[in-house]
PDB file of N, CA and C in Angstrom:
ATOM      1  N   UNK A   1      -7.477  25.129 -49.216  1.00  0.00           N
ATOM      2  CA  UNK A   1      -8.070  25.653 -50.426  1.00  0.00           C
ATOM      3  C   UNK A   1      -9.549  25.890 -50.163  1.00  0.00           C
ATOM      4  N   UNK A   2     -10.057  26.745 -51.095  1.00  0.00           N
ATOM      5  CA  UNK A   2     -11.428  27.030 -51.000  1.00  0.00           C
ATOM      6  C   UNK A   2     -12.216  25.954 -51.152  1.00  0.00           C
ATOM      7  N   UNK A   3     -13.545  25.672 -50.381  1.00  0.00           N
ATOM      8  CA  UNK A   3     -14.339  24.665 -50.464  1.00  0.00           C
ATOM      9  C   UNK A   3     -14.818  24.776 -51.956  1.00  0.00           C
ATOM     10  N   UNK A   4     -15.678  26.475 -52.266  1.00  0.00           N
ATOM     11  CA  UNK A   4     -16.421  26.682 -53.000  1.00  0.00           C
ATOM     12  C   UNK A   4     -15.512  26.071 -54.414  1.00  0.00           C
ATOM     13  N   UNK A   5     -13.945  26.824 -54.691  1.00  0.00           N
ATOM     14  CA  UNK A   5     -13.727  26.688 -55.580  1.00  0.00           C
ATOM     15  C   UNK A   5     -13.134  25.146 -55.976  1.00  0.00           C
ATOM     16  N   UNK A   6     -12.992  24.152 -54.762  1.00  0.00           N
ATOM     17  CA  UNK A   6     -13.314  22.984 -54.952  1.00  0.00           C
ATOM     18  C   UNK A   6     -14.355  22.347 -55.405  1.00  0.00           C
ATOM     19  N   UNK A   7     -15.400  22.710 -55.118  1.00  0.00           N
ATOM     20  CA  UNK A   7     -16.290  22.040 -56.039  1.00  0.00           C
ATOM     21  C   UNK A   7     -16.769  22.508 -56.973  1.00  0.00           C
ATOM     22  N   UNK A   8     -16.377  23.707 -57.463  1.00  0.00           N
ATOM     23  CA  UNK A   8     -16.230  24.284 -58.702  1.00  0.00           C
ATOM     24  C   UNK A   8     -16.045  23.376 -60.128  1.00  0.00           C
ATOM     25  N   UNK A   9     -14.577  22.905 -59.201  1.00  0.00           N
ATOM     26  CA  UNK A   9     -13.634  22.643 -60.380  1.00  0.00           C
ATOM     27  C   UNK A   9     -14.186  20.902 -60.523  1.00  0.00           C
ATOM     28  N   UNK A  10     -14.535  20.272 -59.645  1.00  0.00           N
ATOM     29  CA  UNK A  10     -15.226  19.292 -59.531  1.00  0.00           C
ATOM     30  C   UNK A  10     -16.807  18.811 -60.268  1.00  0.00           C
ATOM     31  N   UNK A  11     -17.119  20.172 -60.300  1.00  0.00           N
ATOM     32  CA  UNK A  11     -18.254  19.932 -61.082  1.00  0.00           C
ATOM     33  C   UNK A  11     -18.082  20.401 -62.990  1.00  0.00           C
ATOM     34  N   UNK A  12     -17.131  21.492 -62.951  1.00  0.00           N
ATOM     35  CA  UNK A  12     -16.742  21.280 -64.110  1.00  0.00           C
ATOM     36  C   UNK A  12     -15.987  19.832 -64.863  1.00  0.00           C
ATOM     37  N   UNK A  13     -15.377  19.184 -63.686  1.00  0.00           N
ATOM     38  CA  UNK A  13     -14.760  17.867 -64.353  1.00  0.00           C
ATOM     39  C   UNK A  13     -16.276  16.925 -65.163  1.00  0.00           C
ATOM     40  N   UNK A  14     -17.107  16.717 -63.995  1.00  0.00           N
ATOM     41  CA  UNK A  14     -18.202  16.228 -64.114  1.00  0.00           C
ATOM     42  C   UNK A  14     -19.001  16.344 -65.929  1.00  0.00           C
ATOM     43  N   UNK A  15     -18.844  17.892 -65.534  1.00  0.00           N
ATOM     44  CA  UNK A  15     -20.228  18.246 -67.060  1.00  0.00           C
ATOM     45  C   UNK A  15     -19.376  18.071 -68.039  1.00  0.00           C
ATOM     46  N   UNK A  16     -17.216  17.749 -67.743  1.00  0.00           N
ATOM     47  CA  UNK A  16     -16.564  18.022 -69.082  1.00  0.00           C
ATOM     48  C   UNK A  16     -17.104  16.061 -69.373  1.00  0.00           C
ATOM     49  N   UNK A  17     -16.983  15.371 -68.184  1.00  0.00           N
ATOM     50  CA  UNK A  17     -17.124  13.774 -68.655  1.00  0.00           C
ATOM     51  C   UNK A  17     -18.560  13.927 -69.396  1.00  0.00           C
ATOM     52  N   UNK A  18     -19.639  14.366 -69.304  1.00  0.00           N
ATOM     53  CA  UNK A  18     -20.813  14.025 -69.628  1.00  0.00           C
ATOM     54  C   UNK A  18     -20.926  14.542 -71.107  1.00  0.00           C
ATOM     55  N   UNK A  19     -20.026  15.448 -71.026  1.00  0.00           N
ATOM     56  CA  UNK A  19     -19.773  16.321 -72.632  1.00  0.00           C
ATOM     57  C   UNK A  19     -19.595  15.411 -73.278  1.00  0.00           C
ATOM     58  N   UNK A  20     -18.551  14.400 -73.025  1.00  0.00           N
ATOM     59  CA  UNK A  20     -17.527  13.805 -73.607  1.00  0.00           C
ATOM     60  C   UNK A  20     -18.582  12.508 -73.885  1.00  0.00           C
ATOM     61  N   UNK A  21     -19.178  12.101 -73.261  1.00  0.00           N
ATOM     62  CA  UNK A  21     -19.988  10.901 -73.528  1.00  0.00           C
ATOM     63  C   UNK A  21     -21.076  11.263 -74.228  1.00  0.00           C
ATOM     64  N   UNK A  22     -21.692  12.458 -74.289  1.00  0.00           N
ATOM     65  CA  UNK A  22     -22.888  12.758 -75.636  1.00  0.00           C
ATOM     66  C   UNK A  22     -22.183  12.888 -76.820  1.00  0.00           C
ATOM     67  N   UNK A  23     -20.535  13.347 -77.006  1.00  0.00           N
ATOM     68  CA  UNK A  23     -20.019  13.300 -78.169  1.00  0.00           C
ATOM     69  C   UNK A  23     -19.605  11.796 -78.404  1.00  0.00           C
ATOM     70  N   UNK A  24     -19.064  11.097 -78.104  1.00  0.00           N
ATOM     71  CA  UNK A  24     -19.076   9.500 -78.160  1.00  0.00           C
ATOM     72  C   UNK A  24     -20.446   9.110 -78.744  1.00  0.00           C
ATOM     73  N   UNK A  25     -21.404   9.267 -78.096  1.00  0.00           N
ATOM     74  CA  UNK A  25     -22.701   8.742 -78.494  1.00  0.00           C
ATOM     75  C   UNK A  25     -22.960   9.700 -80.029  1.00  0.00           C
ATOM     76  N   UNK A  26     -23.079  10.699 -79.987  1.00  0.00           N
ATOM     77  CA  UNK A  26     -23.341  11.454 -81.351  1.00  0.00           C
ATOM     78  C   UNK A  26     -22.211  11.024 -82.592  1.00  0.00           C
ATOM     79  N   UNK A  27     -21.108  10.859 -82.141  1.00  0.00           N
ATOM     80  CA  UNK A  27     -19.739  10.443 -82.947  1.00  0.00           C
ATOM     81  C   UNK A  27     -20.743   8.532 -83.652  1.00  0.00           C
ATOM     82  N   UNK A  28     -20.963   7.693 -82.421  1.00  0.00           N
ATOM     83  CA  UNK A  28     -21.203   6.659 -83.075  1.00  0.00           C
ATOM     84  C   UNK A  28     -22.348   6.454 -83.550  1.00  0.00           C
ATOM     85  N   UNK A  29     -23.933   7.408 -83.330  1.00  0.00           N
ATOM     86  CA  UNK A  29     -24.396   7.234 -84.041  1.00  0.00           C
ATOM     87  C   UNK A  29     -24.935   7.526 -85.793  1.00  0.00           C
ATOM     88  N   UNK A  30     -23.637   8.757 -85.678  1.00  0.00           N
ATOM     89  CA  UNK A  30     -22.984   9.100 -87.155  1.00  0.00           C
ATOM     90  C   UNK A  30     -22.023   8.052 -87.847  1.00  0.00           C
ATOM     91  N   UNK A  31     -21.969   7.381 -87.350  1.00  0.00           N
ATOM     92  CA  UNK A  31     -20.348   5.798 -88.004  1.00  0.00           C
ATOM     93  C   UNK A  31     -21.725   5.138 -88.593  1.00  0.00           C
ATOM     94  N   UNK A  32     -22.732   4.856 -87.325  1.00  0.00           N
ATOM     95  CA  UNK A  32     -24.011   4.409 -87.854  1.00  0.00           C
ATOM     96  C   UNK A  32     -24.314   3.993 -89.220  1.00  0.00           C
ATOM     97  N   UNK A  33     -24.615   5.821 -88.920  1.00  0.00           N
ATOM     98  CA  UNK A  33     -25.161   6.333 -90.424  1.00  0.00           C
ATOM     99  C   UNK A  33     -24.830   6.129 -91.209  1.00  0.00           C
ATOM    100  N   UNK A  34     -23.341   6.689 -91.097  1.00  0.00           N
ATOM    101  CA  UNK A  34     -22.665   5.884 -92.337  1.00  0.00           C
ATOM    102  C   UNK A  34     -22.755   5.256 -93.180  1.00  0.00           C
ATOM    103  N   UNK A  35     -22.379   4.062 -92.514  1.00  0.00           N
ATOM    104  CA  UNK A  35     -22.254   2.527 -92.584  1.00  0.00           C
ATOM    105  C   UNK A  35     -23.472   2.215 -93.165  1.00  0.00           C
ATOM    106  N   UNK A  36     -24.432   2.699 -92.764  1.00  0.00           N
ATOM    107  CA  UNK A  36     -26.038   2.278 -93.105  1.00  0.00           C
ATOM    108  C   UNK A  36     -26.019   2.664 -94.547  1.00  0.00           C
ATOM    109  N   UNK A  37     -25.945   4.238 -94.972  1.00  0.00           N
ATOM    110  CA  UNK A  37     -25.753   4.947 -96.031  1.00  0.00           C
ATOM    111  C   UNK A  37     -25.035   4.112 -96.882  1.00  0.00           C
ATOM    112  N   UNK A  38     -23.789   4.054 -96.803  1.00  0.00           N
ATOM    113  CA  UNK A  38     -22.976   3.311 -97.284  1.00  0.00           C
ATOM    114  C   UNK A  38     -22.803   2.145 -98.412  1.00  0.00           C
ATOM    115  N   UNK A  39     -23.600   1.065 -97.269  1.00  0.00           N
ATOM    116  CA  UNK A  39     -24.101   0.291 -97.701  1.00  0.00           C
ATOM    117  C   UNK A  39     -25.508  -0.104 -98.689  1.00  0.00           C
ATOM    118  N   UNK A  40     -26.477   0.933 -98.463  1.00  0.00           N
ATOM    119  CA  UNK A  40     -27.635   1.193 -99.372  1.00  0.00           C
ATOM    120  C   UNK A  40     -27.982   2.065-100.123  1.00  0.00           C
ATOM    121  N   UNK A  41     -26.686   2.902-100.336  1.00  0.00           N
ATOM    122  CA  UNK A  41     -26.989   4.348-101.301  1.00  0.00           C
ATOM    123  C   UNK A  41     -28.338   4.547-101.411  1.00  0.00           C
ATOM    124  N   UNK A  42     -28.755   5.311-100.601  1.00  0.00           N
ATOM    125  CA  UNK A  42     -30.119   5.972-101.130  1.00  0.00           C
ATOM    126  C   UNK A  42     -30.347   6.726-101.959  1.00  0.00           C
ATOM    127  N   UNK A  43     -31.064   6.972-102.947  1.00  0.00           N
ATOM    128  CA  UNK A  43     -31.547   8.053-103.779  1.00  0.00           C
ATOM    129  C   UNK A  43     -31.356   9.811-103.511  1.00  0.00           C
ATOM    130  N   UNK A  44     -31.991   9.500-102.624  1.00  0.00           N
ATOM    131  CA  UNK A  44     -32.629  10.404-101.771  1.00  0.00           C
ATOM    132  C   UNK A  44     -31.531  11.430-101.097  1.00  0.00           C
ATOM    133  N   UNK A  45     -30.163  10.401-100.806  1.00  0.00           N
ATOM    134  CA  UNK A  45     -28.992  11.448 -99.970  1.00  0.00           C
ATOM    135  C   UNK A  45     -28.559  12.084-101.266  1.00  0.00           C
ATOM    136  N   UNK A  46     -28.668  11.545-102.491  1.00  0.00           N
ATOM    137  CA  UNK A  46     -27.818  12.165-103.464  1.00  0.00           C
ATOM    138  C   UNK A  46     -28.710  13.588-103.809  1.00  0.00           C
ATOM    139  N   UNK A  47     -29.993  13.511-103.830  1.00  0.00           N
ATOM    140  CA  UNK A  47     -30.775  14.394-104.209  1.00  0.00           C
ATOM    141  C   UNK A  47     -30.297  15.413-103.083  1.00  0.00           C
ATOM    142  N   UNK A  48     -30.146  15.026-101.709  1.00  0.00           N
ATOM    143  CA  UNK A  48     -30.168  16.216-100.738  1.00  0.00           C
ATOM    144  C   UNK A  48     -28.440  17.054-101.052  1.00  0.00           C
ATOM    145  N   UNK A  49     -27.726  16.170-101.216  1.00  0.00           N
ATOM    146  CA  UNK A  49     -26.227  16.965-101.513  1.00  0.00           C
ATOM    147  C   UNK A  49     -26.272  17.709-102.725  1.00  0.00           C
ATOM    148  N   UNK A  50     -27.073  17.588-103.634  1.00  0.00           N
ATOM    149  CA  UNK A  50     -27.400  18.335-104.835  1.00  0.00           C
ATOM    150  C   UNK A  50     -26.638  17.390-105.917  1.00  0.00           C
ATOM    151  N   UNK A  51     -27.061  18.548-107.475  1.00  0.00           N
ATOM    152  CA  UNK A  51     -26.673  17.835-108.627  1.00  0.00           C
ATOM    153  C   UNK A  51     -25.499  17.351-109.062  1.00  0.00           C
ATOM    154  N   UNK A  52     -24.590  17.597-108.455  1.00  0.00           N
ATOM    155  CA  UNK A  52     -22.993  17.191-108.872  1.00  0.00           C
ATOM    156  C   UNK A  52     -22.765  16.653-107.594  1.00  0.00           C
ATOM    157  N   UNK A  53     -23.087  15.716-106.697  1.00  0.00           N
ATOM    158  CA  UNK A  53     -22.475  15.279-105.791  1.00  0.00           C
ATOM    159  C   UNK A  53     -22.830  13.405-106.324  1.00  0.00           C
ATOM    160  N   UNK A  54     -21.445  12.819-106.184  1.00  0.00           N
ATOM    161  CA  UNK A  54     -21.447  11.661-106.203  1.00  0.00           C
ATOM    162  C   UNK A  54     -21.173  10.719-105.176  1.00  0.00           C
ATOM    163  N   UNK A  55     -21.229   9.545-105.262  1.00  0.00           N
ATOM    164  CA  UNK A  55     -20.990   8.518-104.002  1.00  0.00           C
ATOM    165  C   UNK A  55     -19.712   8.358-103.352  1.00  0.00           C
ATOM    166  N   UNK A  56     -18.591   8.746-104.345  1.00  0.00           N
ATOM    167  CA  UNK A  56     -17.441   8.891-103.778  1.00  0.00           C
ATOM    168  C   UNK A  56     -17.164  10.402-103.440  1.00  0.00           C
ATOM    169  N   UNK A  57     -17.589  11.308-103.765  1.00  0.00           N
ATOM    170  CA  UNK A  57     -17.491  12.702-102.568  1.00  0.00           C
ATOM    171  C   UNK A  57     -18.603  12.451-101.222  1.00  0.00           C
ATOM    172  N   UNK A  58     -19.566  11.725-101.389  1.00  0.00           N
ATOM    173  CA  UNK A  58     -20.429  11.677 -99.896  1.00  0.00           C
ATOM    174  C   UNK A  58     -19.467  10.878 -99.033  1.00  0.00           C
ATOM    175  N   UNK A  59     -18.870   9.990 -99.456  1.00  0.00           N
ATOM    176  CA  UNK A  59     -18.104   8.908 -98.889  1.00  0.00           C
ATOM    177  C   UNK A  59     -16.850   9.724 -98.485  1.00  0.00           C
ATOM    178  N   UNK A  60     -16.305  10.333 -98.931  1.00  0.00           N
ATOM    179  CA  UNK A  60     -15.109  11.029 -98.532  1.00  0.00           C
ATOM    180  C   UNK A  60     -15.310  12.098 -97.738  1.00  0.00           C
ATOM    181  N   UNK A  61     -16.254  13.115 -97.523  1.00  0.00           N
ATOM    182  CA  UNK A  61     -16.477  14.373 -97.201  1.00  0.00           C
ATOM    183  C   UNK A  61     -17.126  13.648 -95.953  1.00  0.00           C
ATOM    184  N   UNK A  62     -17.821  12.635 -95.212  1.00  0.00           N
ATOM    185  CA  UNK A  62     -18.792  12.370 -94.474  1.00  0.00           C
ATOM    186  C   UNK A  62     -17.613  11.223 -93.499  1.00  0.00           C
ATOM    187  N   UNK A  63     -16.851  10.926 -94.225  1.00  0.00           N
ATOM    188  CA  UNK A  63     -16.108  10.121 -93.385  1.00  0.00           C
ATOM    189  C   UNK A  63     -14.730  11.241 -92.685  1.00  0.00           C
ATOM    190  N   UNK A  64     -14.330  11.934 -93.423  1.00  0.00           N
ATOM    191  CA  UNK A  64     -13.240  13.005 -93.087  1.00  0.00           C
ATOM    192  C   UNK A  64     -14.452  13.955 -91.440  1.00  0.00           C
ATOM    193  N   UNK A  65     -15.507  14.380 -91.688  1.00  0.00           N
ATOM    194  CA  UNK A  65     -16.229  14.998 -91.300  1.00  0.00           C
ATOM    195  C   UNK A  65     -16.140  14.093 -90.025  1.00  0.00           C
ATOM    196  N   UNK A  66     -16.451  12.512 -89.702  1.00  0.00           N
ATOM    197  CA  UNK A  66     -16.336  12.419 -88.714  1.00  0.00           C
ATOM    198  C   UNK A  66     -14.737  12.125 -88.044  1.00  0.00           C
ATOM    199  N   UNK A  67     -13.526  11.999 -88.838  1.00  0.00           N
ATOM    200  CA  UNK A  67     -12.642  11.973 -88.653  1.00  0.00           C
ATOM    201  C   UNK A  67     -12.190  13.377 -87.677  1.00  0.00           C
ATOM    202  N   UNK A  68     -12.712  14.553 -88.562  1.00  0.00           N
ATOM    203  CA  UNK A  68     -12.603  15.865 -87.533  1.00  0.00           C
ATOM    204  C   UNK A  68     -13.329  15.643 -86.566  1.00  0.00           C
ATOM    205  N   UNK A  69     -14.133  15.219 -86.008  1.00  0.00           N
ATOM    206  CA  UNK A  69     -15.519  15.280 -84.768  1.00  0.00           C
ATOM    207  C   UNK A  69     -14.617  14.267 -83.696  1.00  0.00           C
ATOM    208  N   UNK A  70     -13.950  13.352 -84.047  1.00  0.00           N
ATOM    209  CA  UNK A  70     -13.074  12.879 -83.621  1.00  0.00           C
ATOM    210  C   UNK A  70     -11.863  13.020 -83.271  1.00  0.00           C
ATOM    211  N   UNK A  71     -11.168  14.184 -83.419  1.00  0.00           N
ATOM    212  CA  UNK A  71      -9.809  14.754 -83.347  1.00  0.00           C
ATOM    213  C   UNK A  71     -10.756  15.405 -82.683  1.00  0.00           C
ATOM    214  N   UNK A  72     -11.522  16.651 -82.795  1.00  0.00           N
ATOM    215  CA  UNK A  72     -11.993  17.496 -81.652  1.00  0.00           C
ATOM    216  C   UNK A  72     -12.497  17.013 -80.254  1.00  0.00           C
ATOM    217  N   UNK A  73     -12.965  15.413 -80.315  1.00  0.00           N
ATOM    218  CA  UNK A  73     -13.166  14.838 -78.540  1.00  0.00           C
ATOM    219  C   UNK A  73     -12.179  14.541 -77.934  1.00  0.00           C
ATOM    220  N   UNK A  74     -10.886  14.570 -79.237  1.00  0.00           N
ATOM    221  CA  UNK A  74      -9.922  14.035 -78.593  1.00  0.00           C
ATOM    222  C   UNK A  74      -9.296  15.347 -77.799  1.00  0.00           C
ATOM    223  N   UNK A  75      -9.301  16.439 -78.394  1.00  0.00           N
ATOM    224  CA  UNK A  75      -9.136  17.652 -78.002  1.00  0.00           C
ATOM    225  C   UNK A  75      -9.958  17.862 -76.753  1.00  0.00           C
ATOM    226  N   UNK A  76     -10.947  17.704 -76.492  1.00  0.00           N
ATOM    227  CA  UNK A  76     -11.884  18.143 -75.491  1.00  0.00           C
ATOM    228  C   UNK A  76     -11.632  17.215 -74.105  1.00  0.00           C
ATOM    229  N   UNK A  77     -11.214  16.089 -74.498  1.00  0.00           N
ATOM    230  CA  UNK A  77     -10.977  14.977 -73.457  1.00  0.00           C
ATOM    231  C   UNK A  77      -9.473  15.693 -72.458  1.00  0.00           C
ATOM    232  N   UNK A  78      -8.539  15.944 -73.117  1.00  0.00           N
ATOM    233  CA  UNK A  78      -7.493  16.619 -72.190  1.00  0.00           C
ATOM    234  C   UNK A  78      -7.530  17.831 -71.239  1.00  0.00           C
ATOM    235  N   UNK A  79      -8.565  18.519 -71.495  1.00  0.00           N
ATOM    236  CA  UNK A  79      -8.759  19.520 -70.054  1.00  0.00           C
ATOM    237  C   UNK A  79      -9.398  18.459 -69.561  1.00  0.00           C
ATOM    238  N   UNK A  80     -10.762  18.002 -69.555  1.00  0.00           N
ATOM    239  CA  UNK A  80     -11.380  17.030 -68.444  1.00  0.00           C
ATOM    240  C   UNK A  80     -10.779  16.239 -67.597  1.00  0.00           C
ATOM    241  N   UNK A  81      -9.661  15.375 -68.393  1.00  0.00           N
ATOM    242  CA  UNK A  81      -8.396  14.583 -67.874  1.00  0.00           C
ATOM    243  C   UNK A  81      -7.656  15.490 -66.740  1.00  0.00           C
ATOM    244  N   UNK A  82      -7.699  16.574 -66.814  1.00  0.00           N
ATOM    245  CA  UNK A  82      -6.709  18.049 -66.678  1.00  0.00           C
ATOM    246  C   UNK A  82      -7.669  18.305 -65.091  1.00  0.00           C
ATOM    247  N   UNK A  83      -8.819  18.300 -65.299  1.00  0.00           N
ATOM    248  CA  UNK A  83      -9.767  19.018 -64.602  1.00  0.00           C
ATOM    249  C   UNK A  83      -9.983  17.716 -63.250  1.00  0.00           C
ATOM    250  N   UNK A  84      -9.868  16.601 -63.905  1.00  0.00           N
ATOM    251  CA  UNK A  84     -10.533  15.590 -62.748  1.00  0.00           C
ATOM    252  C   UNK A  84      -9.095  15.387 -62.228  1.00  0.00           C
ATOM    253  N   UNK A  85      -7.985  15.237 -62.438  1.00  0.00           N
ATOM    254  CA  UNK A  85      -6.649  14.967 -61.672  1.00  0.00           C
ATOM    255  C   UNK A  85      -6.313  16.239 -60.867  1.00  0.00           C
ATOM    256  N   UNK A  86      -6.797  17.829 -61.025  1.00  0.00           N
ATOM    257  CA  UNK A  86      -7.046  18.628 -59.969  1.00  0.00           C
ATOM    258  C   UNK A  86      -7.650  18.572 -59.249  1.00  0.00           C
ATOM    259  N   UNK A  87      -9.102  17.913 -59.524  1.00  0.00           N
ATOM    260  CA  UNK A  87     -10.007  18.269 -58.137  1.00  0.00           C
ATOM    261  C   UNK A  87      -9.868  17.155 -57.593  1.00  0.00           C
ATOM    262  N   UNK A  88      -9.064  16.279 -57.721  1.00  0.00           N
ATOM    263  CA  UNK A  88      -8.865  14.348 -57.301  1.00  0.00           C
ATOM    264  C   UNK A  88      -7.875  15.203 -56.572  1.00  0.00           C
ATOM    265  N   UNK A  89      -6.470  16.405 -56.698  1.00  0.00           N
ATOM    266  CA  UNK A  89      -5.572  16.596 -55.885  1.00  0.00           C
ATOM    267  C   UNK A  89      -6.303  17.830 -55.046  1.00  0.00           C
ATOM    268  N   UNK A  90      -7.238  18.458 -55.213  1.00  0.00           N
ATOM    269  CA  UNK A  90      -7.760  19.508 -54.262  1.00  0.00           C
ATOM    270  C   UNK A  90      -8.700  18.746 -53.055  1.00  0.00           C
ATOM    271  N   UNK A  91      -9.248  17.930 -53.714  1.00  0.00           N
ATOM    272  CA  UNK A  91      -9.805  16.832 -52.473  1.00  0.00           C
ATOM    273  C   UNK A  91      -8.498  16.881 -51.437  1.00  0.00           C
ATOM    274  N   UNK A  92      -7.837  16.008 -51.912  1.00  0.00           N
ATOM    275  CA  UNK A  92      -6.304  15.010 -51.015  1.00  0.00           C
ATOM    276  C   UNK A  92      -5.890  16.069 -49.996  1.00  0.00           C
ATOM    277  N   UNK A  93      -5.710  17.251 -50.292  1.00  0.00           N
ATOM    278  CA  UNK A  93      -5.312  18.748 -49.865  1.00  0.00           C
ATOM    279  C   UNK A  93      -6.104  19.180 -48.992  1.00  0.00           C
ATOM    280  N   UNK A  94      -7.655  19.511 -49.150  1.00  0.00           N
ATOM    281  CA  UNK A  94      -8.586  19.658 -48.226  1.00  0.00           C
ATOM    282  C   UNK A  94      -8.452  18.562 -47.241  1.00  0.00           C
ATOM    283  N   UNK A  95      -8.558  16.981 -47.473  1.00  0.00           N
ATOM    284  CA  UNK A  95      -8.543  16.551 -46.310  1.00  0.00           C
ATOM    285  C   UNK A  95      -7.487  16.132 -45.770  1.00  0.00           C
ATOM    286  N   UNK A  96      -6.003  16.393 -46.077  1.00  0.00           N
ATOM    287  CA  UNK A  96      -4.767  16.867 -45.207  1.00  0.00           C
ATOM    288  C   UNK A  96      -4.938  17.801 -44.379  1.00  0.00           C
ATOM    289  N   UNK A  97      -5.494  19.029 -44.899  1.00  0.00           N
ATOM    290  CA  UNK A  97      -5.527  20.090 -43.892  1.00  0.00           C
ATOM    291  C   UNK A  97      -6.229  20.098 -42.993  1.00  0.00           C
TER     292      UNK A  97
END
């Protein structure tokens, strides 16, 4: 197999793991927030969602919100998975040959 397109696919595995760990980190420091929010209702978030928003739509809309952000890493994690068990078998291949 091609060297080049060996480490192609190798370095795409790479930037998909690093993807995957700034969304982990962005995912938990939104649970954070949350939780923080949550617990101290601020004034201030209600003012920013506007005049008809209450504590139980911030609470529902903000927790679903990271529920999706979470189904989508989970989505994003299976090519990477996909990507590093190819270039783990394009290695094995190159150095058979």
């Amino acid at each position: 197999m091609n060297d080049v397109f060996q480490v192609r696919v190798r370095t795409a595995a790479v930037a998909g793991w690093w993807t995957l760990l700034i969304g982990v980190v962005f995912i938990s420091v939104q649970w954070m927030a949350y939780l923080a929010a949550m617990a101290h209702r601020p004034a201030w978030l209600l003012s920013v969602w506007g005049p008809e928003a209450s504590w139980p739509l911030i609470q529902s809309v903000w927790f679903w919100a990271i529920v999706g952000l979470k189904a989508c890493l989970l989505l994003a994690a299976l090519p990477v998975v996909w990507l590093t068990l190819w270039a783990r078998q394009l290695r094995k291949r190159a150095g058979a040959a």
